[in-house]
N, C-alpha and C. Protein backbone atom coordinates (compact mmCIF):
# COMPACT_ATOMS: atom_id res chain seq x y z
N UNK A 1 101.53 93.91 88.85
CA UNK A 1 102.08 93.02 89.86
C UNK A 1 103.08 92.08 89.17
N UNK A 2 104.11 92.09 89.87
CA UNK A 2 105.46 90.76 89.30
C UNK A 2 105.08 89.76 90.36
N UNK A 3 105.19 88.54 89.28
CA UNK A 3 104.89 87.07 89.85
C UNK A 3 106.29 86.21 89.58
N UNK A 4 106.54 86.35 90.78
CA UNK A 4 107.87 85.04 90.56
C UNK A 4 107.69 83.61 91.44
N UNK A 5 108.04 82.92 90.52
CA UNK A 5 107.42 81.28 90.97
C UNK A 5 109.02 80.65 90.66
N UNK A 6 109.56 80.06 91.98
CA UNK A 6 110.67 79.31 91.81
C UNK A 6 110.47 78.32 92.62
N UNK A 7 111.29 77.58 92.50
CA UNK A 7 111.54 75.82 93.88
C UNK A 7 111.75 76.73 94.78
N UNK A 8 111.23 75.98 95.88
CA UNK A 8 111.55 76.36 97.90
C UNK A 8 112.62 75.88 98.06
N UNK A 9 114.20 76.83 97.08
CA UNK A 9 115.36 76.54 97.44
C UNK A 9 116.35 77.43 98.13
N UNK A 10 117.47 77.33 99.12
CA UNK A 10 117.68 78.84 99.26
C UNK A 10 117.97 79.04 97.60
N UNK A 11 118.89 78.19 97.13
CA UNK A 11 119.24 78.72 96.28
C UNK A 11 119.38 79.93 95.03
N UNK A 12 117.67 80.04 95.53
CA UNK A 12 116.92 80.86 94.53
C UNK A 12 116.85 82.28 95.07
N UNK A 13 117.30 82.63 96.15
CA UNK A 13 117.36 83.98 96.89
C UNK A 13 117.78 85.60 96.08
N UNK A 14 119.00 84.59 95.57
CA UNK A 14 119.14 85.91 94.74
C UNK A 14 118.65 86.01 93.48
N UNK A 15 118.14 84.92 92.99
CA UNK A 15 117.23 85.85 91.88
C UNK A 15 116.01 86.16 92.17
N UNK A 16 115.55 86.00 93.18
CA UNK A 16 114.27 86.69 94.29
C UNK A 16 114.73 87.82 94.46
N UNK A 17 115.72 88.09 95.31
CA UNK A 17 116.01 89.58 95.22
C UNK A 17 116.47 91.09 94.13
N UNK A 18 117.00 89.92 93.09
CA UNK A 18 117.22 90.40 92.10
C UNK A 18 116.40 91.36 91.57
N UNK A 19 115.04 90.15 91.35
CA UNK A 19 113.90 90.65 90.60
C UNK A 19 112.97 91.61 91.71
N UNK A 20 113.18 91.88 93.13
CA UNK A 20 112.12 92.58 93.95
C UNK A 20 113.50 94.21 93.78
N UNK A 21 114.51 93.62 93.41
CA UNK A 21 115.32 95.16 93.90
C UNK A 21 114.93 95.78 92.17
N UNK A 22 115.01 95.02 91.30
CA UNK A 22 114.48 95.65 89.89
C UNK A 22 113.51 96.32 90.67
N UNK A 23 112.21 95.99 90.81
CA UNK A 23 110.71 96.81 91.14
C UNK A 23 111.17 97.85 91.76
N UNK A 24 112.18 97.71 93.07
CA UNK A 24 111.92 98.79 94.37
C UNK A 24 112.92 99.57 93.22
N UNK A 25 113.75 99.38 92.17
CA UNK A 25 115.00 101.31 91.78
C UNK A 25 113.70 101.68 90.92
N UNK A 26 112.87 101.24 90.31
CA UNK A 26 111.79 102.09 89.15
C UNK A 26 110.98 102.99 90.59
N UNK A 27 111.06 102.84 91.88
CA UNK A 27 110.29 104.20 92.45
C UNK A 27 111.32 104.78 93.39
N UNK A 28 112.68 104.44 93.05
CA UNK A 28 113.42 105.18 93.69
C UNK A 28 113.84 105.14 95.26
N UNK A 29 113.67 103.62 95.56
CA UNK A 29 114.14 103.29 97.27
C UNK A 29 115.22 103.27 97.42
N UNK A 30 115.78 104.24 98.26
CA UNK A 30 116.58 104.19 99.37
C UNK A 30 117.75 103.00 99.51
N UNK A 31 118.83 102.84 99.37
CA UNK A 31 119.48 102.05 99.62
C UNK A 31 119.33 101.39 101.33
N UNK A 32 119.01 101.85 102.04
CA UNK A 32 118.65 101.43 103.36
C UNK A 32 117.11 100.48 103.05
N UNK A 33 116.13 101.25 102.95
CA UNK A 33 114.72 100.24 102.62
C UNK A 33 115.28 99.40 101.84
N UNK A 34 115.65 99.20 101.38
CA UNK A 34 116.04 97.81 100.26
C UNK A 34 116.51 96.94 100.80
N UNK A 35 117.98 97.44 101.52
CA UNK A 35 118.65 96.03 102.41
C UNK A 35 117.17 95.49 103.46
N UNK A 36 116.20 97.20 103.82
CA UNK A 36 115.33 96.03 105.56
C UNK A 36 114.59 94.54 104.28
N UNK A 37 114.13 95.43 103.35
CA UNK A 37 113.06 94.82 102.30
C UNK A 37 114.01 93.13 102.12
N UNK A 38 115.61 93.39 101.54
CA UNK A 38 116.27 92.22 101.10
C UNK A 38 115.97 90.86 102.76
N UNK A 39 116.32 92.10 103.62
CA UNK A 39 116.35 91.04 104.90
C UNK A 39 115.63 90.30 105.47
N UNK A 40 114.24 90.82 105.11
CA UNK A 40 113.10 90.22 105.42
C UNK A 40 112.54 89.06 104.50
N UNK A 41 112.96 89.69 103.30
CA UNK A 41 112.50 88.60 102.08
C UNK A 41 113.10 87.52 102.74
N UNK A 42 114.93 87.27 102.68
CA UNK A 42 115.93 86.10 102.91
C UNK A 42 115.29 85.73 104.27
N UNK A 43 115.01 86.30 105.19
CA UNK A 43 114.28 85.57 106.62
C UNK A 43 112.95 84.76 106.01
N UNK A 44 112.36 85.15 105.39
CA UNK A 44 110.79 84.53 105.38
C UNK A 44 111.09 83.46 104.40
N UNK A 45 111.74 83.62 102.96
CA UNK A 45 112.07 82.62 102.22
C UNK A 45 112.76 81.51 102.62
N UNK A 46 113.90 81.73 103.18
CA UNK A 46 114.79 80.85 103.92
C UNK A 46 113.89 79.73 104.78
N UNK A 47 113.17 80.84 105.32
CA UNK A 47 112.01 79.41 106.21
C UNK A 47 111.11 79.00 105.64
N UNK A 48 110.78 79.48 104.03
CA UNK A 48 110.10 78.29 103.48
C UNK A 48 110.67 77.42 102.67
N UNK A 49 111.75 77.75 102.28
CA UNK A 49 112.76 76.71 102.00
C UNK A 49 113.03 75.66 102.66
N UNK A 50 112.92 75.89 104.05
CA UNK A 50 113.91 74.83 104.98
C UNK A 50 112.49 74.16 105.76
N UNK A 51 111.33 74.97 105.65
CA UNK A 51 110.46 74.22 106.62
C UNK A 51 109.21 73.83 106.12
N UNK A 52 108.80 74.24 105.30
CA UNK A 52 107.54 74.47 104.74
C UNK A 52 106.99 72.71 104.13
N UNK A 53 108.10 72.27 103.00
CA UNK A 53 107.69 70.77 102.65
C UNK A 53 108.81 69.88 102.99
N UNK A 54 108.53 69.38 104.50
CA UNK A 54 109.42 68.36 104.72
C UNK A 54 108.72 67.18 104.65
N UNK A 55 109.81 66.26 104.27
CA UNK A 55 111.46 66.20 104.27
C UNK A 55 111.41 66.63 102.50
N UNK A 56 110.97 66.59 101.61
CA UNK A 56 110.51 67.10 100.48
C UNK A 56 110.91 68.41 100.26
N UNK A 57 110.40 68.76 98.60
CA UNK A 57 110.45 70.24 98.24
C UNK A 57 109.10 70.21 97.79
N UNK A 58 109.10 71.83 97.40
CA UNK A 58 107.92 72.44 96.65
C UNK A 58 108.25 73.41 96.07
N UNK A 59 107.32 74.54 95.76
CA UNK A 59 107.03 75.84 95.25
C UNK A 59 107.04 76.42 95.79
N UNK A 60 107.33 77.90 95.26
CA UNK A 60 106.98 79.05 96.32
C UNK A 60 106.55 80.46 95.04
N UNK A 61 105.99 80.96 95.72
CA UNK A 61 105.63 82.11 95.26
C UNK A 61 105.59 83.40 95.59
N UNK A 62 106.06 84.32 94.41
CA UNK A 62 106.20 85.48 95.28
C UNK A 62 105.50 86.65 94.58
N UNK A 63 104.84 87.72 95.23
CA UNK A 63 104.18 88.48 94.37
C UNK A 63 104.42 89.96 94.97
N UNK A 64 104.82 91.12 94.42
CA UNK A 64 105.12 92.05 94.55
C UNK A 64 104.79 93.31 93.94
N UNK A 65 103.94 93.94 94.68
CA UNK A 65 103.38 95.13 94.11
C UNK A 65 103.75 96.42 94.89
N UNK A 66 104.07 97.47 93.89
CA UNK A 66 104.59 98.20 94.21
C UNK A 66 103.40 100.07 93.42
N UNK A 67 103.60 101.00 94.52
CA UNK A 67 102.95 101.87 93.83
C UNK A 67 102.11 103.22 95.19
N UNK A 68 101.45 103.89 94.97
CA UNK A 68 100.89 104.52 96.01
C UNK A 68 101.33 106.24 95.62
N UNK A 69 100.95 106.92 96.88
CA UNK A 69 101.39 107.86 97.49
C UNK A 69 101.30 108.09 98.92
N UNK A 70 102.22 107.65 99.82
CA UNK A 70 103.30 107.68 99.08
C UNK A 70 103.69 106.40 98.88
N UNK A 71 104.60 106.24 97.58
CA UNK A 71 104.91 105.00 97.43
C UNK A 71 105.52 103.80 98.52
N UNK A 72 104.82 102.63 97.84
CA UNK A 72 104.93 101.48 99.17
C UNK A 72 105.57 100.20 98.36
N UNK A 73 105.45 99.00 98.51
CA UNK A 73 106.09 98.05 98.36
C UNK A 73 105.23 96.90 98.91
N UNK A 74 104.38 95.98 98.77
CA UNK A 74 103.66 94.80 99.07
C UNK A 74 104.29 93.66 98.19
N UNK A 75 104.82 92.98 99.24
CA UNK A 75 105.14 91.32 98.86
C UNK A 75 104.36 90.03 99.95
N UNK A 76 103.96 89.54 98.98
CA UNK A 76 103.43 88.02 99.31
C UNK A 76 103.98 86.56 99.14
N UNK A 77 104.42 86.46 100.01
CA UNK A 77 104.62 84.55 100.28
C UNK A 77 103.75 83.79 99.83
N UNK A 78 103.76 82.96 99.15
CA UNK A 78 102.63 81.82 98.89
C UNK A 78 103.20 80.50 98.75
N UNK A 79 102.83 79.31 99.73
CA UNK A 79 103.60 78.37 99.32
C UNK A 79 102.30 77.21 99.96
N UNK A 80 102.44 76.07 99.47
CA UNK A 80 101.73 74.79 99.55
C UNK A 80 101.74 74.12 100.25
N UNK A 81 102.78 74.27 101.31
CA UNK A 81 103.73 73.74 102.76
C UNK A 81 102.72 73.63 103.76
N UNK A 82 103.33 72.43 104.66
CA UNK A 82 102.40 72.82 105.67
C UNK A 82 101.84 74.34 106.50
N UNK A 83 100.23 73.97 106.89
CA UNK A 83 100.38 75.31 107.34
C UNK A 83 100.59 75.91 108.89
N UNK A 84 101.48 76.89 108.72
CA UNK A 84 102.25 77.48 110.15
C UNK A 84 101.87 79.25 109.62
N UNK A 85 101.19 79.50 111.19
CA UNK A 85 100.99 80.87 111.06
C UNK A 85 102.24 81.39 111.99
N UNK A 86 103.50 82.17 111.48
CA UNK A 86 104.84 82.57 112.49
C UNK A 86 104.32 83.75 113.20
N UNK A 87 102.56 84.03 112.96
CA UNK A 87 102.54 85.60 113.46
C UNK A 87 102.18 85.17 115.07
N UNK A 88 101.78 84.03 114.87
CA UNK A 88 100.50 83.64 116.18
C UNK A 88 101.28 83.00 117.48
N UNK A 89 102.75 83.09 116.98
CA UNK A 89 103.76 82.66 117.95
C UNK A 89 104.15 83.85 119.29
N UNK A 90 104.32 83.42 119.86
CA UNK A 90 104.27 84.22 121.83
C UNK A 90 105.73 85.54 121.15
N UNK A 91 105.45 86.68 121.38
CA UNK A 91 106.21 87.66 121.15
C UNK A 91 107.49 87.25 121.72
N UNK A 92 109.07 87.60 120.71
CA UNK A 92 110.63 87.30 121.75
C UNK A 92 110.90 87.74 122.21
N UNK A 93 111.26 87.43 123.63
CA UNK A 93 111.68 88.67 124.69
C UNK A 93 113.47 88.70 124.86
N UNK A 94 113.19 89.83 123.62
CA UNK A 94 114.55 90.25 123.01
C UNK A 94 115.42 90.61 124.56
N UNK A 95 115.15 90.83 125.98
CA UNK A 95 115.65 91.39 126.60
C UNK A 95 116.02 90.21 127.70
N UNK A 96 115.98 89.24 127.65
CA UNK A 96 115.96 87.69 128.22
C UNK A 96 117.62 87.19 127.64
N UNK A 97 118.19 86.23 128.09
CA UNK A 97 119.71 86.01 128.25
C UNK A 97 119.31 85.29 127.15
N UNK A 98 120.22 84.82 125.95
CA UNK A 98 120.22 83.81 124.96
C UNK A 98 119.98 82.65 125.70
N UNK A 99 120.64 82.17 126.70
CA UNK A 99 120.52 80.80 127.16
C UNK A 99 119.02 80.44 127.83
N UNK A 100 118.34 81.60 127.80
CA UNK A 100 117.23 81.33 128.78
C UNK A 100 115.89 81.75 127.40
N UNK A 101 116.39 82.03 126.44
CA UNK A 101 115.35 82.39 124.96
C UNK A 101 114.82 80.86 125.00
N UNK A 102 113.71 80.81 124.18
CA UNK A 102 113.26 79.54 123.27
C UNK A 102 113.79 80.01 122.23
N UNK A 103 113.88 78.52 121.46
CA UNK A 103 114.62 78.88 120.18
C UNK A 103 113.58 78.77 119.26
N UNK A 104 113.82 80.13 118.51
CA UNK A 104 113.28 80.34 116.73
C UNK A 104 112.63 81.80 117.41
N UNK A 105 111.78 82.23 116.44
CA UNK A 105 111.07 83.38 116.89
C UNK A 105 111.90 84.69 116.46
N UNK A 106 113.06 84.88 116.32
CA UNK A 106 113.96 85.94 115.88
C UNK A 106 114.13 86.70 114.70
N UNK A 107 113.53 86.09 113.99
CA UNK A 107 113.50 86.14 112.35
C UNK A 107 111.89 86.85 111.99
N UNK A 108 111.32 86.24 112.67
CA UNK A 108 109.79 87.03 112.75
C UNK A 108 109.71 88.13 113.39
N UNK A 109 110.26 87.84 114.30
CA UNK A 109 110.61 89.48 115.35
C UNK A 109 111.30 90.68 114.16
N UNK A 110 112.35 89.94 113.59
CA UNK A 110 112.88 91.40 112.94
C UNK A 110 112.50 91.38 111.61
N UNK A 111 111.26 90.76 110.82
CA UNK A 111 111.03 90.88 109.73
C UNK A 111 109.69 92.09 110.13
N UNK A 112 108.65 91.80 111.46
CA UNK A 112 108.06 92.46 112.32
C UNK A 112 108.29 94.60 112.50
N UNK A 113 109.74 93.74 113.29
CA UNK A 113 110.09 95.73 113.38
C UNK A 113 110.68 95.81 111.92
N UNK A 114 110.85 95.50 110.97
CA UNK A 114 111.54 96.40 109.86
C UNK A 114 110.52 96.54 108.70
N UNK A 115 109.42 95.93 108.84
CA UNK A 115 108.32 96.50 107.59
C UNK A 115 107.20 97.12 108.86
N UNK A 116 106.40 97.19 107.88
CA UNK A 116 105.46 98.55 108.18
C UNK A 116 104.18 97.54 108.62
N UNK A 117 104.02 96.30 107.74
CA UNK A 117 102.52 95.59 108.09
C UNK A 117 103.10 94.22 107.57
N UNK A 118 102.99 93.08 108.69
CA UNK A 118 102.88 92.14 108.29
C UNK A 118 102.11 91.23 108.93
N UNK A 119 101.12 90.32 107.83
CA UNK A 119 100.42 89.43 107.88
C UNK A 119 100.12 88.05 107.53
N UNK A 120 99.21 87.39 107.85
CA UNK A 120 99.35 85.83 107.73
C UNK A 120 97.88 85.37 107.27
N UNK A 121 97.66 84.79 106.37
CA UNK A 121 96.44 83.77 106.27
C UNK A 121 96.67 82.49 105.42
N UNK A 122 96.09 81.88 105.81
CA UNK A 122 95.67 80.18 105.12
C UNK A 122 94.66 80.20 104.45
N UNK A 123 94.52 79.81 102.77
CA UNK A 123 93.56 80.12 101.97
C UNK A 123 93.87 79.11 100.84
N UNK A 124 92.88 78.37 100.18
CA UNK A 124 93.21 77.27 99.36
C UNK A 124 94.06 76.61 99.56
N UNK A 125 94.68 75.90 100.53
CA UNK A 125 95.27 74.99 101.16
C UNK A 125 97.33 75.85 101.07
N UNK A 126 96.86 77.28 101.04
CA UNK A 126 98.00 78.27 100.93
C UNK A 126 98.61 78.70 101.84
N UNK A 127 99.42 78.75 102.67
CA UNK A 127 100.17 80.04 102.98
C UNK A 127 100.37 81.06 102.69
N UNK A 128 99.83 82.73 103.15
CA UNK A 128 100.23 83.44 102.49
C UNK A 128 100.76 84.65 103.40
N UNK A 129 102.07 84.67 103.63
CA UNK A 129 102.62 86.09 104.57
C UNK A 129 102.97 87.06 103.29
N UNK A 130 101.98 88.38 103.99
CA UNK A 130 101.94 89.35 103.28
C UNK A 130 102.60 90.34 104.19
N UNK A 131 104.06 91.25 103.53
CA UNK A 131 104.59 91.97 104.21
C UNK A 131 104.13 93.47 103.37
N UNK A 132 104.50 94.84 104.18
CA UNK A 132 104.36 95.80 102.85
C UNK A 132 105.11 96.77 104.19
N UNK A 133 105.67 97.38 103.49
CA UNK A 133 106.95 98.90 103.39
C UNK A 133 106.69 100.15 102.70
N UNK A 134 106.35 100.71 103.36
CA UNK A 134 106.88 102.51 102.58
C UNK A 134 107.64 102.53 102.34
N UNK A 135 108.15 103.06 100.57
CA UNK A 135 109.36 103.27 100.25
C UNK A 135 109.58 105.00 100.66
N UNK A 136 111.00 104.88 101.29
CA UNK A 136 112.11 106.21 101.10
C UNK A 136 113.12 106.08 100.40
């Protein structure tokens, strides 16, 4: 398992992705799985960057395991932030006019359809969204 621990900055995105696209070329993903994998990371990070310790910063953590048959891809969020479960929020009804949406919810929706399993728990005063992908 790779453990990467940086500040809850965007800033830090791309060497988050950096280090998860290292893991995903050693089993051979797909240039497509990689961008859903990149997109989802930058959605979930981004919102713990921006929401997680206000008005403040913190930590974040990321953990990524990779392996199987067929091979898969598991990453974990972990951060110290307040806790918000984004799974337990009312499904977006992608088919509703923008002006008539609530706002937020969009980012969970498509981190949702583009991995395979994603989950949420609160554990030692943690956050932890656990996403995971079959690699092609």
């Amino acid at each position: 398992m790779k453990t990467i621990r940086v500040p809850a900055e965007t800033g830090q995105l791309s060497s988050i992705n950096d280090s998860i696209g290292a893991v995903l070329a050693q089993y051979g993903c797909s240039s497509k799985t990689q961008m859903e994998i990149e997109l989802a990371v930058e959605e979930i990070f981004v919102n713990i960057a921006s929401y997680a310790y206000p008005p403040g910063t913190g930590e974040a953590e990321i953990q990524v395991e990779a392996g199987g048959d067929p091979p898969s891809v598991t990453i974990r969020f972990l951060d110290s932030g307040k806790p918000f479960d984004p799974l337990a929020r009312p499904e977006v009804d992608v088919t509703a006019s923008a002006e008539s949406r609530r706002i937020g919810g969009l980012g969970i929706h498509l981190v949702k359809r583009l991995m395979d399993q994603t989950t949420y728990a609160h554990e030692d005063g943690k956050n932890i969204l656990t996403i995971r992908k079959t690699l092609s």
